[in-house]
PDB file of N, CA and C in Angstrom:
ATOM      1  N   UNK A   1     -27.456 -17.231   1.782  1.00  0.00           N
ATOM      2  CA  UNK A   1     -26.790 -16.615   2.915  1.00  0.00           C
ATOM      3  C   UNK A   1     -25.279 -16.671   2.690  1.00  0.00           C
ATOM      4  N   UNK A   2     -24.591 -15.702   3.447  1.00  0.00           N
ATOM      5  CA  UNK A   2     -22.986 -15.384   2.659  1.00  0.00           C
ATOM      6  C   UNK A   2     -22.066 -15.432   3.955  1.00  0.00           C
ATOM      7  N   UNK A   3     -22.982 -16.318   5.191  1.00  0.00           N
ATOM      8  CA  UNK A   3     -22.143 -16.523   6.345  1.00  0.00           C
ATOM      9  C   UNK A   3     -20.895 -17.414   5.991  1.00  0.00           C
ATOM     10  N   UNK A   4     -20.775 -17.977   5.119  1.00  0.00           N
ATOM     11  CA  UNK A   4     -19.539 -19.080   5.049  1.00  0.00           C
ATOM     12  C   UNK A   4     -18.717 -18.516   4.603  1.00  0.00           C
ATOM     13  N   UNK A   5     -18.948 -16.923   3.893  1.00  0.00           N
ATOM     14  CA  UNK A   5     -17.937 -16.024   3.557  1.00  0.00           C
ATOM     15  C   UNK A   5     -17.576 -15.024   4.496  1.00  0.00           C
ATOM     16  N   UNK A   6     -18.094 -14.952   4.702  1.00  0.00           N
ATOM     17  CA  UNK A   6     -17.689 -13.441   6.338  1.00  0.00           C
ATOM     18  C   UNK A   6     -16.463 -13.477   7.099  1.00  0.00           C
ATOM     19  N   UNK A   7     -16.405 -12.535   7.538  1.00  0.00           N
ATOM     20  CA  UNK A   7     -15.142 -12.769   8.325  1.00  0.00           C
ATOM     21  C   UNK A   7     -15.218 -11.813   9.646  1.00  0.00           C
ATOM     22  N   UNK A   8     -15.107 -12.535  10.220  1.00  0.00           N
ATOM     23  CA  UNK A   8     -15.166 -11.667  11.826  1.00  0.00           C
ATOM     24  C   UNK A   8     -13.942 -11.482  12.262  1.00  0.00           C
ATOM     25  N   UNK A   9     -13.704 -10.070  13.389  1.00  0.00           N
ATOM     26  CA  UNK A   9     -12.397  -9.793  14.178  1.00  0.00           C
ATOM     27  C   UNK A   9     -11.735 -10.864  14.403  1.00  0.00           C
ATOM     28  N   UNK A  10     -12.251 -12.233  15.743  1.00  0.00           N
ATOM     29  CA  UNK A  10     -11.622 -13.032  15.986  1.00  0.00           C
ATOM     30  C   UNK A  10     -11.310 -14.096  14.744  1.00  0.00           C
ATOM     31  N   UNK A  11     -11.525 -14.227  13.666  1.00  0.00           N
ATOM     32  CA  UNK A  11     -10.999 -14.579  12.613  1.00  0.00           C
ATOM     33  C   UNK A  11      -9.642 -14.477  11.568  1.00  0.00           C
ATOM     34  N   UNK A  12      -9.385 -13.200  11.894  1.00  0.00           N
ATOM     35  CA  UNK A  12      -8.427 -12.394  11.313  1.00  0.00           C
ATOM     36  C   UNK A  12      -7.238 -12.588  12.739  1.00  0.00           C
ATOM     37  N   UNK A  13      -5.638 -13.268  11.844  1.00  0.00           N
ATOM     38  CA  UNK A  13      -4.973 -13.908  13.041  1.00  0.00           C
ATOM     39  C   UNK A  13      -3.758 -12.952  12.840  1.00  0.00           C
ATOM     40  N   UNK A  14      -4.047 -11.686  12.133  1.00  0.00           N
ATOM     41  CA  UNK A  14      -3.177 -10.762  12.400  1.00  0.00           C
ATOM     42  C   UNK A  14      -3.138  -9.040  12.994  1.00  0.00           C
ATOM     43  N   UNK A  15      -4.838  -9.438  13.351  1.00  0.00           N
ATOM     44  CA  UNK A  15      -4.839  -7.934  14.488  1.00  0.00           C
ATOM     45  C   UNK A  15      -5.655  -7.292  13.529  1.00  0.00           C
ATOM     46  N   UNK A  16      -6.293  -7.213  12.514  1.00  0.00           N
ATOM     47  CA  UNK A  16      -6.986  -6.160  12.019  1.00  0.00           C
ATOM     48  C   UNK A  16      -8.207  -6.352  12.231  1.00  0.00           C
ATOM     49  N   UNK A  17      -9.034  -5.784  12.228  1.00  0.00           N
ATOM     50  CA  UNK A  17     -10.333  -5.963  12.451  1.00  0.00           C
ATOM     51  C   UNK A  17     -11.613  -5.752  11.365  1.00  0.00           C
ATOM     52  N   UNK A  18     -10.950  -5.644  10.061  1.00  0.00           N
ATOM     53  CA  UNK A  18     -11.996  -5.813   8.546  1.00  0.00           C
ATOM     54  C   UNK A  18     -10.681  -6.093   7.269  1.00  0.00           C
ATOM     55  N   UNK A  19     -11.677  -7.455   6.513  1.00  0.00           N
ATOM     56  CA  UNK A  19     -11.039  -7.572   5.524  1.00  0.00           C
ATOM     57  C   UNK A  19     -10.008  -7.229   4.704  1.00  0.00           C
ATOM     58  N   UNK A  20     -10.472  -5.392   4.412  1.00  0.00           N
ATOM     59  CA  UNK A  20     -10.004  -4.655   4.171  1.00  0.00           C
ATOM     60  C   UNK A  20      -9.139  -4.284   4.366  1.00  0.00           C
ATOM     61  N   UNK A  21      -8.430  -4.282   5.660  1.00  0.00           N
ATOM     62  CA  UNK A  21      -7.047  -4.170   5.981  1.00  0.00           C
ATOM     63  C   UNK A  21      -6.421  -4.927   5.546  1.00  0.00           C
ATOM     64  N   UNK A  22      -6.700  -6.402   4.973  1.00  0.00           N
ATOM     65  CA  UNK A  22      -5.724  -7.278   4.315  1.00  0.00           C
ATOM     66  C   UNK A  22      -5.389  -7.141   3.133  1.00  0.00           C
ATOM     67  N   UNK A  23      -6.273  -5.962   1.912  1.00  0.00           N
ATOM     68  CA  UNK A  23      -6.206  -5.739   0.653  1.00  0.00           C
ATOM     69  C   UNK A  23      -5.121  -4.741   1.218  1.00  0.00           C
ATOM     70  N   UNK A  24      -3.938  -4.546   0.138  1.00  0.00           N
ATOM     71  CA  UNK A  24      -3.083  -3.407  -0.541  1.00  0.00           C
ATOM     72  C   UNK A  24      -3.096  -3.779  -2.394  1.00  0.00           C
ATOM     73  N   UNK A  25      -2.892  -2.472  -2.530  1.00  0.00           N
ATOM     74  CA  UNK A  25      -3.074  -1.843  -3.870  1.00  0.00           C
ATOM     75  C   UNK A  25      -1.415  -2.098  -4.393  1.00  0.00           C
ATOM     76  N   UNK A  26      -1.299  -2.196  -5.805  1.00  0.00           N
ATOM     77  CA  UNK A  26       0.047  -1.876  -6.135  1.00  0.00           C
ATOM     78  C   UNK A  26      -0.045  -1.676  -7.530  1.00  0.00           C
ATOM     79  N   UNK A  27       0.625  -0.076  -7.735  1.00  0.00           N
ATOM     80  CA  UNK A  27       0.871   0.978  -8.774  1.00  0.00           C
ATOM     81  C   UNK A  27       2.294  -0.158  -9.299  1.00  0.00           C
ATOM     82  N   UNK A  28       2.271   0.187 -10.831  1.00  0.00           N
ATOM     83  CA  UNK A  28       3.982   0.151 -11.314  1.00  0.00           C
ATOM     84  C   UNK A  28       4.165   1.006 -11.624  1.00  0.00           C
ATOM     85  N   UNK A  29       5.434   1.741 -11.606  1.00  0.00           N
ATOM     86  CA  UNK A  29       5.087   3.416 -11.791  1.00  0.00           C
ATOM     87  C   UNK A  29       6.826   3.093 -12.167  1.00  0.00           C
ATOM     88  N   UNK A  30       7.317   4.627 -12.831  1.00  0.00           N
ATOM     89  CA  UNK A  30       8.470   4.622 -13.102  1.00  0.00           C
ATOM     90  C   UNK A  30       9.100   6.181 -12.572  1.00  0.00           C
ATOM     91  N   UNK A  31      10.743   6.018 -12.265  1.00  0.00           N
ATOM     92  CA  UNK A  31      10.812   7.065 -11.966  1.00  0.00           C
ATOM     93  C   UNK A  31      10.655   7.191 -10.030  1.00  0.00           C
ATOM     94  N   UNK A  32      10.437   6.209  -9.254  1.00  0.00           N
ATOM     95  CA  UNK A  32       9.832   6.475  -8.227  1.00  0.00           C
ATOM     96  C   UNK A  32      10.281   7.314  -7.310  1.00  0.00           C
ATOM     97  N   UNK A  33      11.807   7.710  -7.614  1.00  0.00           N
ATOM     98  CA  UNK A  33      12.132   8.992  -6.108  1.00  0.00           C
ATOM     99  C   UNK A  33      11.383  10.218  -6.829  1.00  0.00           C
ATOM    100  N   UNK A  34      11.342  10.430  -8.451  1.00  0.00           N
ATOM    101  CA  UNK A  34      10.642  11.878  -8.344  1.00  0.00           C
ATOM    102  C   UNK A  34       9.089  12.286  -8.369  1.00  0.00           C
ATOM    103  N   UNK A  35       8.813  10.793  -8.359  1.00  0.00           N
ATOM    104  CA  UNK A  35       6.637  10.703  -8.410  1.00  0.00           C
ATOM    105  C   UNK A  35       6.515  10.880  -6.794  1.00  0.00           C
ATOM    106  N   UNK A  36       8.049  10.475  -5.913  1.00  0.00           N
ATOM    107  CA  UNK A  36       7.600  10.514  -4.423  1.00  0.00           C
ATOM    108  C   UNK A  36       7.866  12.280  -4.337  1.00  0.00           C
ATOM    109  N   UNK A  37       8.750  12.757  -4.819  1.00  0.00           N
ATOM    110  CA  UNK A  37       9.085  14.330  -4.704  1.00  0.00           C
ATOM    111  C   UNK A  37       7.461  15.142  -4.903  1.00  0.00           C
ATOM    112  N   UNK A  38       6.747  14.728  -5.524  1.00  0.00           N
ATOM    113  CA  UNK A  38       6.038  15.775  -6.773  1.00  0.00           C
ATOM    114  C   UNK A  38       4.506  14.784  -5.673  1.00  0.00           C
ATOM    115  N   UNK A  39       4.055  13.678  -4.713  1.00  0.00           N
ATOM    116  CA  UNK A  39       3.601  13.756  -4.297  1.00  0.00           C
ATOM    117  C   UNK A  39       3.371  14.570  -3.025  1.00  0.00           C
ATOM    118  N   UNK A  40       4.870  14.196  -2.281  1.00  0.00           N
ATOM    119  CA  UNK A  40       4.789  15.323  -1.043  1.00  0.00           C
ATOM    120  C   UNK A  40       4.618  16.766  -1.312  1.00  0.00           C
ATOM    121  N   UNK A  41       5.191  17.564  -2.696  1.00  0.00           N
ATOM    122  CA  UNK A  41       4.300  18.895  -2.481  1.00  0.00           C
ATOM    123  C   UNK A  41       2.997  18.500  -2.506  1.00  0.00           C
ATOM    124  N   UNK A  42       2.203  17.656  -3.216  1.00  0.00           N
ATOM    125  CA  UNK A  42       0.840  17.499  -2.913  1.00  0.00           C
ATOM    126  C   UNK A  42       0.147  17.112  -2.022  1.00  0.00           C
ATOM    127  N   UNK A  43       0.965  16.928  -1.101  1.00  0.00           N
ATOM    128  CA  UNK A  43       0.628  16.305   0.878  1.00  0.00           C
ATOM    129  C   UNK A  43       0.049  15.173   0.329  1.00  0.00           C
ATOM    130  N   UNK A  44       0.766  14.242   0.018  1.00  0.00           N
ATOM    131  CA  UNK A  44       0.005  12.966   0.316  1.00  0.00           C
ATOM    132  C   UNK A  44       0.854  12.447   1.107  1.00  0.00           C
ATOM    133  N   UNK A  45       0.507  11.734   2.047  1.00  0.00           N
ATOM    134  CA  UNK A  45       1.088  10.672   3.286  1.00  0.00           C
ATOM    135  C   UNK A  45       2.247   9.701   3.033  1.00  0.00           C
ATOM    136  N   UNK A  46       3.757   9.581   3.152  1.00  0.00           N
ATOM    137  CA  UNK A  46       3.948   9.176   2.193  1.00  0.00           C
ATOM    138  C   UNK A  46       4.502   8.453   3.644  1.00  0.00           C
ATOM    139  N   UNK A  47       4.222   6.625   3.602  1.00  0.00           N
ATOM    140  CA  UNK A  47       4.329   6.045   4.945  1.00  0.00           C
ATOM    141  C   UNK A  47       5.978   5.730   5.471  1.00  0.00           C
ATOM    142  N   UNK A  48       6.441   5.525   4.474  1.00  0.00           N
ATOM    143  CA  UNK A  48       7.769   4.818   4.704  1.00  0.00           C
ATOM    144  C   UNK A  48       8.684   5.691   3.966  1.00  0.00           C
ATOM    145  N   UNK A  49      10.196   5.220   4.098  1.00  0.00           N
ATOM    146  CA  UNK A  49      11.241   5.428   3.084  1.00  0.00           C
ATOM    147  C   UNK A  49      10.971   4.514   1.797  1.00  0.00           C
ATOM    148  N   UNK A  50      11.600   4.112   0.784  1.00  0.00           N
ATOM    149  CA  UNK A  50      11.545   4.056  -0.361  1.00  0.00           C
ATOM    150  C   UNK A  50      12.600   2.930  -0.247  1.00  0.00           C
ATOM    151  N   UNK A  51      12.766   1.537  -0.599  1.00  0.00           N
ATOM    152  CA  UNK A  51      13.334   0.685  -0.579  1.00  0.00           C
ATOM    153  C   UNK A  51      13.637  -0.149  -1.392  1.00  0.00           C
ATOM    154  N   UNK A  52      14.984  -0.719  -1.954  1.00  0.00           N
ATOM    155  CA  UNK A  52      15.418  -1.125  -2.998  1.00  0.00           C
ATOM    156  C   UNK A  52      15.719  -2.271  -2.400  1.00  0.00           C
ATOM    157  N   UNK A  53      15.416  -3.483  -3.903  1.00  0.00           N
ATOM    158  CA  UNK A  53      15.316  -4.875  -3.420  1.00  0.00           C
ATOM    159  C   UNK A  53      15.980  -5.295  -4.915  1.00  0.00           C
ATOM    160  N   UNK A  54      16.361  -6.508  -5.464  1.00  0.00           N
ATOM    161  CA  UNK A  54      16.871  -7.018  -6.084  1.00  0.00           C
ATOM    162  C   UNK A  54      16.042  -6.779  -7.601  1.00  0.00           C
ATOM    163  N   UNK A  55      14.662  -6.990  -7.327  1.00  0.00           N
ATOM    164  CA  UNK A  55      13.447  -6.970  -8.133  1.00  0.00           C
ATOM    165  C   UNK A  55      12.822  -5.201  -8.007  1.00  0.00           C
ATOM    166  N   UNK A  56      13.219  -4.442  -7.432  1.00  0.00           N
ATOM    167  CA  UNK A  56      13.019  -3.239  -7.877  1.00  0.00           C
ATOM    168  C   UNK A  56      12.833  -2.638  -6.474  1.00  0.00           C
ATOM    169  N   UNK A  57      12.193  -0.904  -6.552  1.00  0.00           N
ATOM    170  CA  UNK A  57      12.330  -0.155  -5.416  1.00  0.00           C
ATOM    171  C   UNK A  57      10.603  -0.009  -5.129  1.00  0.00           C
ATOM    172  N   UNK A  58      10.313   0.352  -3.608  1.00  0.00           N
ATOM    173  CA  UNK A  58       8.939   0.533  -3.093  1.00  0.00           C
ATOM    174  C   UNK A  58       9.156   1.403  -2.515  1.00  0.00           C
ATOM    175  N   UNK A  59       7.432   2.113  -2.159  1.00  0.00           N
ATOM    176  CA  UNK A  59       7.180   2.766  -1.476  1.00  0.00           C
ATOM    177  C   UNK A  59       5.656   2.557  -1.249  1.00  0.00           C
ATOM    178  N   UNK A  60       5.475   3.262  -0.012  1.00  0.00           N
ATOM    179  CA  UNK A  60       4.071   3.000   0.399  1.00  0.00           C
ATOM    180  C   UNK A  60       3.405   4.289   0.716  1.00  0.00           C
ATOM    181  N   UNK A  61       2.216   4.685   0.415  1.00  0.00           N
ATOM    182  CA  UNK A  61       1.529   6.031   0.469  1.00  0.00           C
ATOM    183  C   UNK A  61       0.160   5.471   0.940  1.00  0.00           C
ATOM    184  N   UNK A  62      -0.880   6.289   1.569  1.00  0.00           N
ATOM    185  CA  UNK A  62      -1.986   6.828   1.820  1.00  0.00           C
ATOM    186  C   UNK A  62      -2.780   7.570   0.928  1.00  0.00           C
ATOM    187  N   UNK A  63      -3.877   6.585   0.565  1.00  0.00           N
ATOM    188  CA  UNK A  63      -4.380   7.856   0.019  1.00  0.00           C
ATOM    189  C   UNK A  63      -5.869   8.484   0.464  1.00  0.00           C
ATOM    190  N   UNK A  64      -6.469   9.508   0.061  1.00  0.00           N
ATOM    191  CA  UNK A  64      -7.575  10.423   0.693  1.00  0.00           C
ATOM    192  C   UNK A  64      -8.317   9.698   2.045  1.00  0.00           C
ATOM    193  N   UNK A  65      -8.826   8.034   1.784  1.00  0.00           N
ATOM    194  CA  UNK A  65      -9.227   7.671   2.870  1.00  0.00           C
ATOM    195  C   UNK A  65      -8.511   6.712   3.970  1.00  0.00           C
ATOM    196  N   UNK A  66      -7.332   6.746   3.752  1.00  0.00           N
ATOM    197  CA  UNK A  66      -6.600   6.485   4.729  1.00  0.00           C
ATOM    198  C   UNK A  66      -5.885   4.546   4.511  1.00  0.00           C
ATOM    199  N   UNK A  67      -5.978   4.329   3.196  1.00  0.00           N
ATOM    200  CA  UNK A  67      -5.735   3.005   2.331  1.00  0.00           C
ATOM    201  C   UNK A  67      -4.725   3.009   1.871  1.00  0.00           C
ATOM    202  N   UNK A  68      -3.825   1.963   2.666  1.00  0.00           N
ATOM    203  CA  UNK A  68      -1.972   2.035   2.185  1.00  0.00           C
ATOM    204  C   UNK A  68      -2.030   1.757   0.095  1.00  0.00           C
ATOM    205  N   UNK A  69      -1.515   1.971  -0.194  1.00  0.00           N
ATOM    206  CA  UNK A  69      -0.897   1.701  -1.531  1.00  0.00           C
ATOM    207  C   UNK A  69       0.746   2.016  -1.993  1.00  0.00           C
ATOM    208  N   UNK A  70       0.744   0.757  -2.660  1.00  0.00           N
ATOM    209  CA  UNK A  70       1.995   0.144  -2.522  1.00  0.00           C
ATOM    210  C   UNK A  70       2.467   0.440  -4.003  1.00  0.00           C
ATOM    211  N   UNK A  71       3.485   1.743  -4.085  1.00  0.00           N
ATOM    212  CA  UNK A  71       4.291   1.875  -5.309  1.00  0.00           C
ATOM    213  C   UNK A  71       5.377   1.012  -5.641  1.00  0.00           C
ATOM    214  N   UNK A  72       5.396   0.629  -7.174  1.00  0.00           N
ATOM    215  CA  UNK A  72       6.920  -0.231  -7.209  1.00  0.00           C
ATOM    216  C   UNK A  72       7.244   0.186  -8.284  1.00  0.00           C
ATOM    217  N   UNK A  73       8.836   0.447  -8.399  1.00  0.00           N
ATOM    218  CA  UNK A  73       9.188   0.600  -9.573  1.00  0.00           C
ATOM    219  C   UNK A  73      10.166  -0.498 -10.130  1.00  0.00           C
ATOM    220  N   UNK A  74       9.810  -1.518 -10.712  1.00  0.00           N
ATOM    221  CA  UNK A  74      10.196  -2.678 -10.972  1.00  0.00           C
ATOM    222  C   UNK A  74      11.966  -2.004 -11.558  1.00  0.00           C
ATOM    223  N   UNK A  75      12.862  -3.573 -11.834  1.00  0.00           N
ATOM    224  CA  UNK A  75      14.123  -3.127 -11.984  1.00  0.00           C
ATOM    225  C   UNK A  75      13.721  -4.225 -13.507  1.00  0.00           C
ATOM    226  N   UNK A  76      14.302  -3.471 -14.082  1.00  0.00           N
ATOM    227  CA  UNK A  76      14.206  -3.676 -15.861  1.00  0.00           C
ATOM    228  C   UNK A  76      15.509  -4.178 -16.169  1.00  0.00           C
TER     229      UNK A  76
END
């Protein structure tokens, strides 16, 4: 039995209501303002602005079923 693994709503102490919402994905990708250009003609969801940090720039997208993923383009 895999009850000691489960996880129920009232379990989760940040509002989501499946596991799943706690997984994000993360691409390293290069180039990231023009992979974000060349997605929006392709309508993908693109959640946020694009943000630069010491350790490199992000962005966050949607994809087909509605699952954040987290672009970074690391700083080299």
């Amino acid at each position: 039995m895999f009850s000691q693994y489960s996880f129920t709503p009232r379990q989760l102490t940040n509002g989501t209501k499946h596991i799943w919402d706690l997984i994000l994905i993360n691409y390293r990708v290069e180039n990231l303002e023009a992979l974000v250009e060349e997605l929006k003609k392709a309508n993908v969801t693109i959640v946020d602005k694009i943000e630069t940090y010491d350790y490199g720039k992000f962005v966050h997208i949607l994809d087909i079923e509605g699952n954040k993923i987290q672009l970074w383009e690391p700083k080299d």
